[in-house]
PDB file of N, CA and C in Angstrom:
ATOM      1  N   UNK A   1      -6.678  25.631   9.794  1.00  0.00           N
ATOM      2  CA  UNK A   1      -6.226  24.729   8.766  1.00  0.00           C
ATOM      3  C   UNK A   1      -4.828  25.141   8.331  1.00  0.00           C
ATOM      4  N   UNK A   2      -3.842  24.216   7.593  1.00  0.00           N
ATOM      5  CA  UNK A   2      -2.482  24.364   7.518  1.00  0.00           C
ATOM      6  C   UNK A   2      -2.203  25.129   6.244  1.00  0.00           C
ATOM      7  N   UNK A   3      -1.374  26.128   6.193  1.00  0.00           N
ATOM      8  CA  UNK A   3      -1.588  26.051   4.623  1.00  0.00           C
ATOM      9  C   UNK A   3      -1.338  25.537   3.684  1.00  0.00           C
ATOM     10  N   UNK A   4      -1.938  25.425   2.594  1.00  0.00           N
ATOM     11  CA  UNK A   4      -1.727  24.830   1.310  1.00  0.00           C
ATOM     12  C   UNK A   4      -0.039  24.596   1.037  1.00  0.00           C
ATOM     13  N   UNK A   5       0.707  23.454   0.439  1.00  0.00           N
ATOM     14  CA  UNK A   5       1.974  23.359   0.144  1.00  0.00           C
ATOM     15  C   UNK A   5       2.332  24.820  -1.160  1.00  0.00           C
ATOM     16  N   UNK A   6       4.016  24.864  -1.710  1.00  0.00           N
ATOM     17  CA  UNK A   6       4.161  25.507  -2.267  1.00  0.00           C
ATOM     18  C   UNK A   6       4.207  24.968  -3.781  1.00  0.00           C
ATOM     19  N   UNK A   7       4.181  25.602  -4.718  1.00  0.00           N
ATOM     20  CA  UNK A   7       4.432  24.773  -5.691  1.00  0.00           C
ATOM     21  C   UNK A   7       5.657  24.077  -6.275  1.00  0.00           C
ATOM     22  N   UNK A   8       6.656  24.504  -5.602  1.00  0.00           N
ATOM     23  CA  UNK A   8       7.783  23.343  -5.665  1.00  0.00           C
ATOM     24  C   UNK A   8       7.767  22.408  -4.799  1.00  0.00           C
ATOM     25  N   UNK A   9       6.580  22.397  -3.741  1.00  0.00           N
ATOM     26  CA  UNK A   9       6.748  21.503  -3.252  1.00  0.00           C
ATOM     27  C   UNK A   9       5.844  20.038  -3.408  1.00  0.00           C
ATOM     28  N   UNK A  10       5.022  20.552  -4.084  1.00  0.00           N
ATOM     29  CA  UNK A  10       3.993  19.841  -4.927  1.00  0.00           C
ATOM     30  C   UNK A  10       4.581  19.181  -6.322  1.00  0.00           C
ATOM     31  N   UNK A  11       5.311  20.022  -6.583  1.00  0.00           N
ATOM     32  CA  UNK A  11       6.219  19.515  -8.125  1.00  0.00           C
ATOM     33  C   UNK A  11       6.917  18.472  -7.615  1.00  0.00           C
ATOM     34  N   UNK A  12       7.762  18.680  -6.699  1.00  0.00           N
ATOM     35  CA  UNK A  12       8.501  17.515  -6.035  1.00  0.00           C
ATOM     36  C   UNK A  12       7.766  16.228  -5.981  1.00  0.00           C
ATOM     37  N   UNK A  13       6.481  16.245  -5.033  1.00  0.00           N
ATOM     38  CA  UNK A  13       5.617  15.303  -4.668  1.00  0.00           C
ATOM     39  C   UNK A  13       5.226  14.217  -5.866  1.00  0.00           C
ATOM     40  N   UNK A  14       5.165  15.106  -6.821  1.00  0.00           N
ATOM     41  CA  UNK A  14       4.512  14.975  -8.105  1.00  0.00           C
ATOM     42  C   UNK A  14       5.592  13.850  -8.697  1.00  0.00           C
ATOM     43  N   UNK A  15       6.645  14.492  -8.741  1.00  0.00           N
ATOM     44  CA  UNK A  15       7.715  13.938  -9.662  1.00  0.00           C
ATOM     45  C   UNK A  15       8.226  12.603  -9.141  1.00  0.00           C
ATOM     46  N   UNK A  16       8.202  12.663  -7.445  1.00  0.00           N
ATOM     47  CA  UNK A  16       8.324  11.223  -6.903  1.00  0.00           C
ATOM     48  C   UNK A  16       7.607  10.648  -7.117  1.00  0.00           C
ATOM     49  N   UNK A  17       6.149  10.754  -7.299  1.00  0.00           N
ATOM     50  CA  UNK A  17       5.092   9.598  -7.632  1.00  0.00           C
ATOM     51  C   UNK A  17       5.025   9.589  -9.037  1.00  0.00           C
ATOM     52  N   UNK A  18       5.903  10.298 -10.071  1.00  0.00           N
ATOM     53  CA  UNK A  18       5.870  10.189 -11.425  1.00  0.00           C
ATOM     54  C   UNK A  18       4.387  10.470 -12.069  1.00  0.00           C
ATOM     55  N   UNK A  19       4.327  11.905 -11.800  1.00  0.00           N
ATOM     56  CA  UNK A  19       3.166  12.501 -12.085  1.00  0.00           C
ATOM     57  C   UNK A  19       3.198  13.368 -12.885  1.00  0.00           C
ATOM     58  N   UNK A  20       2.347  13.591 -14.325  1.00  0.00           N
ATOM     59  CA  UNK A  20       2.427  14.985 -14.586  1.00  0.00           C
ATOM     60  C   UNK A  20       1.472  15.675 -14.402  1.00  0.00           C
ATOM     61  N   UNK A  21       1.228  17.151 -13.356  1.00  0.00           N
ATOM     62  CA  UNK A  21       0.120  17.884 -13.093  1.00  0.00           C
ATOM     63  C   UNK A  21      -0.279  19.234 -13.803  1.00  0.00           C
ATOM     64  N   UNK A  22      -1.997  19.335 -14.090  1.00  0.00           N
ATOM     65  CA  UNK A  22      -2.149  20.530 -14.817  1.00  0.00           C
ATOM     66  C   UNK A  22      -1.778  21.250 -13.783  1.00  0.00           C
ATOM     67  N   UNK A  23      -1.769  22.664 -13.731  1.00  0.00           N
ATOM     68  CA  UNK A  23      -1.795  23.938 -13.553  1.00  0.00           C
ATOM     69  C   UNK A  23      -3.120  23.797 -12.104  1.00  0.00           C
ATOM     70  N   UNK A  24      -4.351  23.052 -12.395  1.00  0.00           N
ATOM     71  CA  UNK A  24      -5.378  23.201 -11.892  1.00  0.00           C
ATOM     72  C   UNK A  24      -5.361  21.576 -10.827  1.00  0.00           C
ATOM     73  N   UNK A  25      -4.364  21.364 -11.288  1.00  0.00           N
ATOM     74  CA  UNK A  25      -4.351  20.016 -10.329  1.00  0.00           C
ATOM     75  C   UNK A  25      -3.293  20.628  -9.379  1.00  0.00           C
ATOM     76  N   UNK A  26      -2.193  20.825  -9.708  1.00  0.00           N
ATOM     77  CA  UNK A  26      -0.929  21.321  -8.496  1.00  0.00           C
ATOM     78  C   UNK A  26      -2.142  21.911  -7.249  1.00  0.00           C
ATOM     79  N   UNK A  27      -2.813  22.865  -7.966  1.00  0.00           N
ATOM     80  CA  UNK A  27      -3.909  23.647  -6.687  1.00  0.00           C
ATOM     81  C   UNK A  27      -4.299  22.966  -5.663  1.00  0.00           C
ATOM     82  N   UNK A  28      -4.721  22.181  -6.891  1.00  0.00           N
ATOM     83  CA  UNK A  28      -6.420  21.249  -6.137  1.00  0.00           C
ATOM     84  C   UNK A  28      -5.145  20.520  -4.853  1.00  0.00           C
ATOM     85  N   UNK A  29      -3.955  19.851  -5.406  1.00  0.00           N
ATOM     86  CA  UNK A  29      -3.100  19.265  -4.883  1.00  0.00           C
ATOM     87  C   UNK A  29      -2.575  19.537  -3.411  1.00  0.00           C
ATOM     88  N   UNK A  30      -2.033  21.006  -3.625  1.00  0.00           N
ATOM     89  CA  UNK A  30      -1.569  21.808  -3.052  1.00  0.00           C
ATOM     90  C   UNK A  30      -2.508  21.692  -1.812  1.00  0.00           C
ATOM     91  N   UNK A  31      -3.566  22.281  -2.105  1.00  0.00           N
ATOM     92  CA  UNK A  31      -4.706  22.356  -0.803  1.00  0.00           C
ATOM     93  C   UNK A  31      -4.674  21.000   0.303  1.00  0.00           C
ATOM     94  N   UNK A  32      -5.228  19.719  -1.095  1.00  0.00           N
ATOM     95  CA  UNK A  32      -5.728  18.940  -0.080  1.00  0.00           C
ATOM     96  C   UNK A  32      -4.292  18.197   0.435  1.00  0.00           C
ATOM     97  N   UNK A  33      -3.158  18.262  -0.096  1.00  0.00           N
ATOM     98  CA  UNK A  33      -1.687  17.626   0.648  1.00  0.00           C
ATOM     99  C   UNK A  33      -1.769  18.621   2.449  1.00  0.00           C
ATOM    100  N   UNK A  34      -2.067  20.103   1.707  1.00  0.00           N
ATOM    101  CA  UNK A  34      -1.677  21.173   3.184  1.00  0.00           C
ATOM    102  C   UNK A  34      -2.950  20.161   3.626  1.00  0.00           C
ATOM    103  N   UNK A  35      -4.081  19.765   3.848  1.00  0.00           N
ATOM    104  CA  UNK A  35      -4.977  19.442   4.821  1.00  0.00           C
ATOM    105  C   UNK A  35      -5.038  18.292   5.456  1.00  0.00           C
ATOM    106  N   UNK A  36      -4.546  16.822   4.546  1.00  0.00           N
ATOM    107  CA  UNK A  36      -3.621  15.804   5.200  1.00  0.00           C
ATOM    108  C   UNK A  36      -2.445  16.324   6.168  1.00  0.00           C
ATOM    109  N   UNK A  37      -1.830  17.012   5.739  1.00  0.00           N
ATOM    110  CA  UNK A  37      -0.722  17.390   6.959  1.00  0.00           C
ATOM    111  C   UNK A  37      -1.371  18.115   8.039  1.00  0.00           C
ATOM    112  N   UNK A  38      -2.506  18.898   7.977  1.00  0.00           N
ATOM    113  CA  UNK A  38      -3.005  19.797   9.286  1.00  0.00           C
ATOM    114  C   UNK A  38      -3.454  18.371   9.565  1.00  0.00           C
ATOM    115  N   UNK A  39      -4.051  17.720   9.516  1.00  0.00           N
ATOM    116  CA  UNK A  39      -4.710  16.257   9.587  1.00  0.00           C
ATOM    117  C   UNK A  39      -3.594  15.742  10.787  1.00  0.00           C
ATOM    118  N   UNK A  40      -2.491  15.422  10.320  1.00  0.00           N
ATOM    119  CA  UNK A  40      -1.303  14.722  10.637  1.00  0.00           C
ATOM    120  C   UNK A  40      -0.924  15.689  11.695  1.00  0.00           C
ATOM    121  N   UNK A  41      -0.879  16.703  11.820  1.00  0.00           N
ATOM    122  CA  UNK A  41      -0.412  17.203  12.983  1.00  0.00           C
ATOM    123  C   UNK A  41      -1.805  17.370  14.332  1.00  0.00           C
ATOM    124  N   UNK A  42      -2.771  17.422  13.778  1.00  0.00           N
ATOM    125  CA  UNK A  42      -3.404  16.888  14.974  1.00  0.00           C
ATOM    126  C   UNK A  42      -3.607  15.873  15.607  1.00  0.00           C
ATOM    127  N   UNK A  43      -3.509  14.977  15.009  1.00  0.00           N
ATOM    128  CA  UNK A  43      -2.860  13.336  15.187  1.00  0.00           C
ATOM    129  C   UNK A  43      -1.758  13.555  16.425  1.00  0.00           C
ATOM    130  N   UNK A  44      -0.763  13.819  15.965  1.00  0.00           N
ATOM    131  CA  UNK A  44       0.033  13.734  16.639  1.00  0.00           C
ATOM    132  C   UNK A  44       0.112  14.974  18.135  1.00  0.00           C
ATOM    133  N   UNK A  45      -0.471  15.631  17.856  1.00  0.00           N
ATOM    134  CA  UNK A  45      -0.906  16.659  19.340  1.00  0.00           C
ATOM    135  C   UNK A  45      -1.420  16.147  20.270  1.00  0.00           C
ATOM    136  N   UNK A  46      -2.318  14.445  20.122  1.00  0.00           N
ATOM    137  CA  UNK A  46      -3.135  13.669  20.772  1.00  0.00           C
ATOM    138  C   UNK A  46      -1.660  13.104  21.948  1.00  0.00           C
ATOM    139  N   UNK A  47      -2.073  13.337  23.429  1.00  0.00           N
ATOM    140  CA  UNK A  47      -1.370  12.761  24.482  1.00  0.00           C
ATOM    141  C   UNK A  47      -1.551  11.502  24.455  1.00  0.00           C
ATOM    142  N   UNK A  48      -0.611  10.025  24.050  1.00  0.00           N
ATOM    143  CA  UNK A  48      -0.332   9.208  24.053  1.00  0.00           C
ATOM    144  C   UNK A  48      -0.096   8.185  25.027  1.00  0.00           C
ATOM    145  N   UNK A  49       0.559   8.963  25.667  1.00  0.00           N
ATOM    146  CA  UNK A  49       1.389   8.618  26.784  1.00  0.00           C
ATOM    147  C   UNK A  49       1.256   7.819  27.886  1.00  0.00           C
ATOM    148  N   UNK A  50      -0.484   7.579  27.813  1.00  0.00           N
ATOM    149  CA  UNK A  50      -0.563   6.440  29.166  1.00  0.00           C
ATOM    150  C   UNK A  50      -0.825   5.063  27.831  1.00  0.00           C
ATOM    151  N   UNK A  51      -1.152   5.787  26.958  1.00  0.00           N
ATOM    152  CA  UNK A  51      -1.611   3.921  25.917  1.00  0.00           C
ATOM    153  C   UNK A  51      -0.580   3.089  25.442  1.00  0.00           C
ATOM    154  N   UNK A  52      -0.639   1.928  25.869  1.00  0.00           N
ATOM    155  CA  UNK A  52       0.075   0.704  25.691  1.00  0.00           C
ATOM    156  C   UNK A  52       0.625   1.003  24.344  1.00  0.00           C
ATOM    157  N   UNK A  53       1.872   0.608  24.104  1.00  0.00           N
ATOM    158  CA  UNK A  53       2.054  -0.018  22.575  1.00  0.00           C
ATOM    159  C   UNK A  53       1.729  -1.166  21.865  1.00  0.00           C
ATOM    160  N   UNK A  54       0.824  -1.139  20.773  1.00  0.00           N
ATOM    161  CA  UNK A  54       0.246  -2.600  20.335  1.00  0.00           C
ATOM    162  C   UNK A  54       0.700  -3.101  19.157  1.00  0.00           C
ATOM    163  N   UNK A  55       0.906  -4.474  18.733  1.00  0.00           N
ATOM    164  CA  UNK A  55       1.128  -4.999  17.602  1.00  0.00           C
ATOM    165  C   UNK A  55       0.221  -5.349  17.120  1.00  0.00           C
ATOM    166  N   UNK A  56      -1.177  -5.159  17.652  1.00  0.00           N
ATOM    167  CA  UNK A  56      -2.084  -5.347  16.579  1.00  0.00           C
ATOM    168  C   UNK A  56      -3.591  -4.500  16.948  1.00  0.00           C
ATOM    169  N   UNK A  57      -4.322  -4.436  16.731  1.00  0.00           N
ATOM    170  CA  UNK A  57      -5.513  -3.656  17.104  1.00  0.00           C
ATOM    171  C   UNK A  57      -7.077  -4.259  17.381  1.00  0.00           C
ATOM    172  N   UNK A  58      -6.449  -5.680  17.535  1.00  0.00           N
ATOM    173  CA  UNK A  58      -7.486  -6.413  17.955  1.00  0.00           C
ATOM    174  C   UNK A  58      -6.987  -6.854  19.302  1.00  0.00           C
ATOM    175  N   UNK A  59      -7.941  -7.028  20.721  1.00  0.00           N
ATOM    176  CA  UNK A  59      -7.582  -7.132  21.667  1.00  0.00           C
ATOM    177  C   UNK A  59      -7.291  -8.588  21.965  1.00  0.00           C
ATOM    178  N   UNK A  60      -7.778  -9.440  21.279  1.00  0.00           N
ATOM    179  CA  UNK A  60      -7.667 -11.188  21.204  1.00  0.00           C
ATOM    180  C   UNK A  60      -7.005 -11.807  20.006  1.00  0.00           C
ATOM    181  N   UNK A  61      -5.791 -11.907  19.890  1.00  0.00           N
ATOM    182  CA  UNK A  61      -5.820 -12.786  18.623  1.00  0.00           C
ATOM    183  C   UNK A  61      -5.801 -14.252  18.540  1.00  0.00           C
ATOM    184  N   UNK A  62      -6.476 -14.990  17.540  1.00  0.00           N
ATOM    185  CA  UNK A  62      -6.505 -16.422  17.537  1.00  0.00           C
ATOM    186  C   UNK A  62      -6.126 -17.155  16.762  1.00  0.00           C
ATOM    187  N   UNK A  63      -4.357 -17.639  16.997  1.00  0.00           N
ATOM    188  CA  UNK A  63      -4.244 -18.536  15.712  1.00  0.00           C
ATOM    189  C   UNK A  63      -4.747 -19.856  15.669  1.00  0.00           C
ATOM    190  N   UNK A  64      -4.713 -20.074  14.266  1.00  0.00           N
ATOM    191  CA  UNK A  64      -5.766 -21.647  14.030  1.00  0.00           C
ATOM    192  C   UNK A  64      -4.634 -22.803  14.055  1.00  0.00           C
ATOM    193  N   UNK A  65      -4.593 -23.672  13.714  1.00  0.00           N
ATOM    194  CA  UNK A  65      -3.614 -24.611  13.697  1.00  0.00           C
ATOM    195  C   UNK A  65      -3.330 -24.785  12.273  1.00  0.00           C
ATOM    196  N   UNK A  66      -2.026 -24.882  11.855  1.00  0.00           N
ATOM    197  CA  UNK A  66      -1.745 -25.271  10.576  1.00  0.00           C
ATOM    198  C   UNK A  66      -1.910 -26.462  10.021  1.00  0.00           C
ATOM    199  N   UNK A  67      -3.178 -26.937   9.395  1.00  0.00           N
ATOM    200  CA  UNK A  67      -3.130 -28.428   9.251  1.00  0.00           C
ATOM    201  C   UNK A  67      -3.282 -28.472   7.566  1.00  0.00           C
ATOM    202  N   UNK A  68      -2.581 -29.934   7.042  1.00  0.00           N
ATOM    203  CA  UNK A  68      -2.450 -29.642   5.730  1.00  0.00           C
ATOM    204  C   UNK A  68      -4.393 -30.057   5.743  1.00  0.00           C
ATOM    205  N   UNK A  69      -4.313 -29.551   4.324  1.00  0.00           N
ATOM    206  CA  UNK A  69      -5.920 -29.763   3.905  1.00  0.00           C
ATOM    207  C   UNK A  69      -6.142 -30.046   2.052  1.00  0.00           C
ATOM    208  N   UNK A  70      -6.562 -30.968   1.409  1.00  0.00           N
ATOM    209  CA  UNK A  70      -6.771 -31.053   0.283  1.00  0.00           C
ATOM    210  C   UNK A  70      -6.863 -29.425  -0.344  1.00  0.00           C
ATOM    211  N   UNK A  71      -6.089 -29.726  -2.093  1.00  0.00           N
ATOM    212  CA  UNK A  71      -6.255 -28.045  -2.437  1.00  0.00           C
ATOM    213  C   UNK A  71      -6.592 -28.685  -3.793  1.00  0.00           C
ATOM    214  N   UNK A  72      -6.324 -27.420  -4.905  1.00  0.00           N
ATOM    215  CA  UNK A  72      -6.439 -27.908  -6.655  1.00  0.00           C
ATOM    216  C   UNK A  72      -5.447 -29.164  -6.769  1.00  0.00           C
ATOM    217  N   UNK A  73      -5.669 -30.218  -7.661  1.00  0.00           N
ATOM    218  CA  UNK A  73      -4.680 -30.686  -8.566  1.00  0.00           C
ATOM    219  C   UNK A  73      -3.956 -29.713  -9.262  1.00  0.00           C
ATOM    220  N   UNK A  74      -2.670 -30.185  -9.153  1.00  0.00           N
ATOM    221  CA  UNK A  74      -1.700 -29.224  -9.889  1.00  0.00           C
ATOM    222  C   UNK A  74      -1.991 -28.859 -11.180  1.00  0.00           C
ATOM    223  N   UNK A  75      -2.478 -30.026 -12.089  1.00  0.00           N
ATOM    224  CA  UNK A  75      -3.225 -29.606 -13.384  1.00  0.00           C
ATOM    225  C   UNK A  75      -4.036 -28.950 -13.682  1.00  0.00           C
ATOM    226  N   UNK A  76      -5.233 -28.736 -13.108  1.00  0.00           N
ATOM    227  CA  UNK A  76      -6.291 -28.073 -12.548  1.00  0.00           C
ATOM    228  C   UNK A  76      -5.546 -26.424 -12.176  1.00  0.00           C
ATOM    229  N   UNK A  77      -4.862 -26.420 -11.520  1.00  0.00           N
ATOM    230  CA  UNK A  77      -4.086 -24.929 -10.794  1.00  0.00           C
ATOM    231  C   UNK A  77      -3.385 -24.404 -12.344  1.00  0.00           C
ATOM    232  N   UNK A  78      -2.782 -25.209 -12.596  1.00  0.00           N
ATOM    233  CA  UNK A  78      -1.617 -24.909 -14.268  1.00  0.00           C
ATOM    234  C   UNK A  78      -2.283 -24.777 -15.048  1.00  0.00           C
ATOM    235  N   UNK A  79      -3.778 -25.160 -15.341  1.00  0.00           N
ATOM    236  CA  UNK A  79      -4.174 -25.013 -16.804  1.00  0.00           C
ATOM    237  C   UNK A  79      -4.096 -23.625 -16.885  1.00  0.00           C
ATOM    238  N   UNK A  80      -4.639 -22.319 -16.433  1.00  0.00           N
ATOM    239  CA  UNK A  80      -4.646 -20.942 -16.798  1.00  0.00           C
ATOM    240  C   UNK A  80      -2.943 -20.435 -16.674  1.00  0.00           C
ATOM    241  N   UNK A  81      -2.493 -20.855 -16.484  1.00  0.00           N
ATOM    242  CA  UNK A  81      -0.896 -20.309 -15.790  1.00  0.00           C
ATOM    243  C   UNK A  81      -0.243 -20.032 -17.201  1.00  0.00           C
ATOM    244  N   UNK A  82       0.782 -18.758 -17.596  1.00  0.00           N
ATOM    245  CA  UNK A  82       1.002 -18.683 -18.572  1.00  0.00           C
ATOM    246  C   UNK A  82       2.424 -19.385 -18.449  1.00  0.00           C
ATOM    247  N   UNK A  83       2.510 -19.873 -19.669  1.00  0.00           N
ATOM    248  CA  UNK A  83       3.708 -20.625 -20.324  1.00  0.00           C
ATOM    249  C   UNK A  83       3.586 -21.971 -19.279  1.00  0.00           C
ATOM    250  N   UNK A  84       3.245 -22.565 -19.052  1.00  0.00           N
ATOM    251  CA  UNK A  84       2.617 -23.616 -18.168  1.00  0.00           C
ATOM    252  C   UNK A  84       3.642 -24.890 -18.731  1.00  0.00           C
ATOM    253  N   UNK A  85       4.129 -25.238 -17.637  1.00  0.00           N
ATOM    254  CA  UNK A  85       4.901 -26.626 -18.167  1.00  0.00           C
ATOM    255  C   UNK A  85       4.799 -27.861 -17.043  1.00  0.00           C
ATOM    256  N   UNK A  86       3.519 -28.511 -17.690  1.00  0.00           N
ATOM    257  CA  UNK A  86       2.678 -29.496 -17.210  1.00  0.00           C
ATOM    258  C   UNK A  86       3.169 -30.588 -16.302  1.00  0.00           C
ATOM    259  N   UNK A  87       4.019 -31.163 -17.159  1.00  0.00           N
ATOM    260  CA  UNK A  87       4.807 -32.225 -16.792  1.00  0.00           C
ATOM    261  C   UNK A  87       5.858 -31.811 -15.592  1.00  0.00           C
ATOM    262  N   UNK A  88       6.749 -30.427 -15.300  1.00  0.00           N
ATOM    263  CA  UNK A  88       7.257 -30.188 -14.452  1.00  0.00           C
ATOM    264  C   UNK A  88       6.623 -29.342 -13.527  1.00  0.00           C
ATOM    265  N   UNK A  89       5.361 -29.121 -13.555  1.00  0.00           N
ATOM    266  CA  UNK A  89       4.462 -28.887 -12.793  1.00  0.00           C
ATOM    267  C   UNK A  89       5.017 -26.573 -12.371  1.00  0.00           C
ATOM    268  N   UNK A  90       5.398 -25.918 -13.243  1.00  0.00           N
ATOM    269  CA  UNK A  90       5.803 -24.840 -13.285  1.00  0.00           C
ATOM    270  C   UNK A  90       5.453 -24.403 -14.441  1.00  0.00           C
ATOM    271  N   UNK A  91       5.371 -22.715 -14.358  1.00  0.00           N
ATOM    272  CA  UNK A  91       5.301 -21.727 -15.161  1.00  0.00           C
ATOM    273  C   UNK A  91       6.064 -21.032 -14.793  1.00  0.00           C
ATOM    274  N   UNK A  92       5.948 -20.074 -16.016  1.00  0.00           N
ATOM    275  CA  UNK A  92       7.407 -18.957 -16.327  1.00  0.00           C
ATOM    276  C   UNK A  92       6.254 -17.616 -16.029  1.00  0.00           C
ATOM    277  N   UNK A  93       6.954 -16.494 -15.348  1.00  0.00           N
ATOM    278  CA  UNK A  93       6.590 -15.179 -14.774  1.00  0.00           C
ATOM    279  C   UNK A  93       7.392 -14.443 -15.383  1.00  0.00           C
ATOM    280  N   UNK A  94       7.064 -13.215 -15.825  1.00  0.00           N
ATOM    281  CA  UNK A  94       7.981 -11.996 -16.129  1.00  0.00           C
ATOM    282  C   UNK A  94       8.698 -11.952 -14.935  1.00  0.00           C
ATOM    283  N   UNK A  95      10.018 -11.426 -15.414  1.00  0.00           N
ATOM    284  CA  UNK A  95      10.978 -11.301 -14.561  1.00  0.00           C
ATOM    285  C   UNK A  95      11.025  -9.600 -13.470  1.00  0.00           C
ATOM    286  N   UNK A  96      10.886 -10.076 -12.216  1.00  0.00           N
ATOM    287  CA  UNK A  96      10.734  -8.787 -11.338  1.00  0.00           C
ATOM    288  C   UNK A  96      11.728  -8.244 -10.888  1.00  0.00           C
ATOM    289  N   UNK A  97      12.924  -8.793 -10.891  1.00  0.00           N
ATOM    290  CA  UNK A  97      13.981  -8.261 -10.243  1.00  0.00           C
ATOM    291  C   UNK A  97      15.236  -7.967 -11.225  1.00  0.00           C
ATOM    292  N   UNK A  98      15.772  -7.024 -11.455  1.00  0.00           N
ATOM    293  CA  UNK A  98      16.872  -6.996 -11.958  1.00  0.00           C
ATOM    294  C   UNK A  98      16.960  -7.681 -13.363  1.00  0.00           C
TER     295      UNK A  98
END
């Protein structure tokens, strides 16, 4: 098994995912991050080399045809929608970008 990370390197981990860790979590942390990575490196020790590259992991894929199909009335869809503006058939979303 790999060993356990260090604790700056766990602090790091931590701080990118905007974490604050006890004392008893960095550990617990520490361990199971080192055992995902022993994980990850046996993964990758696996000889590859004769298997195809795939875009998907199903051996058949089947697309359907795009056909339009009855859905909600827009009124019906808008009544729960917040700030809902009926008549122009839109609602207002918190803003995600910038």
């Amino acid at each position: 098994m790999s060993a356990a990370l260090s604790r700056p390197q766990v602090d790091a981990v931590a701080a990118l995912a905007h974490l604050e860790l006890s004392d008893a979590e960095r550990e617990l942390f520490a361990r199971q991050l080192g055992e995902i990575l022993h994980y990850v490196e046996q993964l990758q020790a696996i000889d590859t080399s004769g298997v195809p590259p795939t875009a998907s992991v199903f051996a058949e894929v089947t697309d359907r045809a795009d056909e339009p199909a009855p859905s909600l009335p827009r009124a019906d869809a808008l009544l729960n929608a917040p700030d809902a503006n009926l008549d122009a058939g839109l609602f207002k979303v918190p803003r995600v970008i910038g």
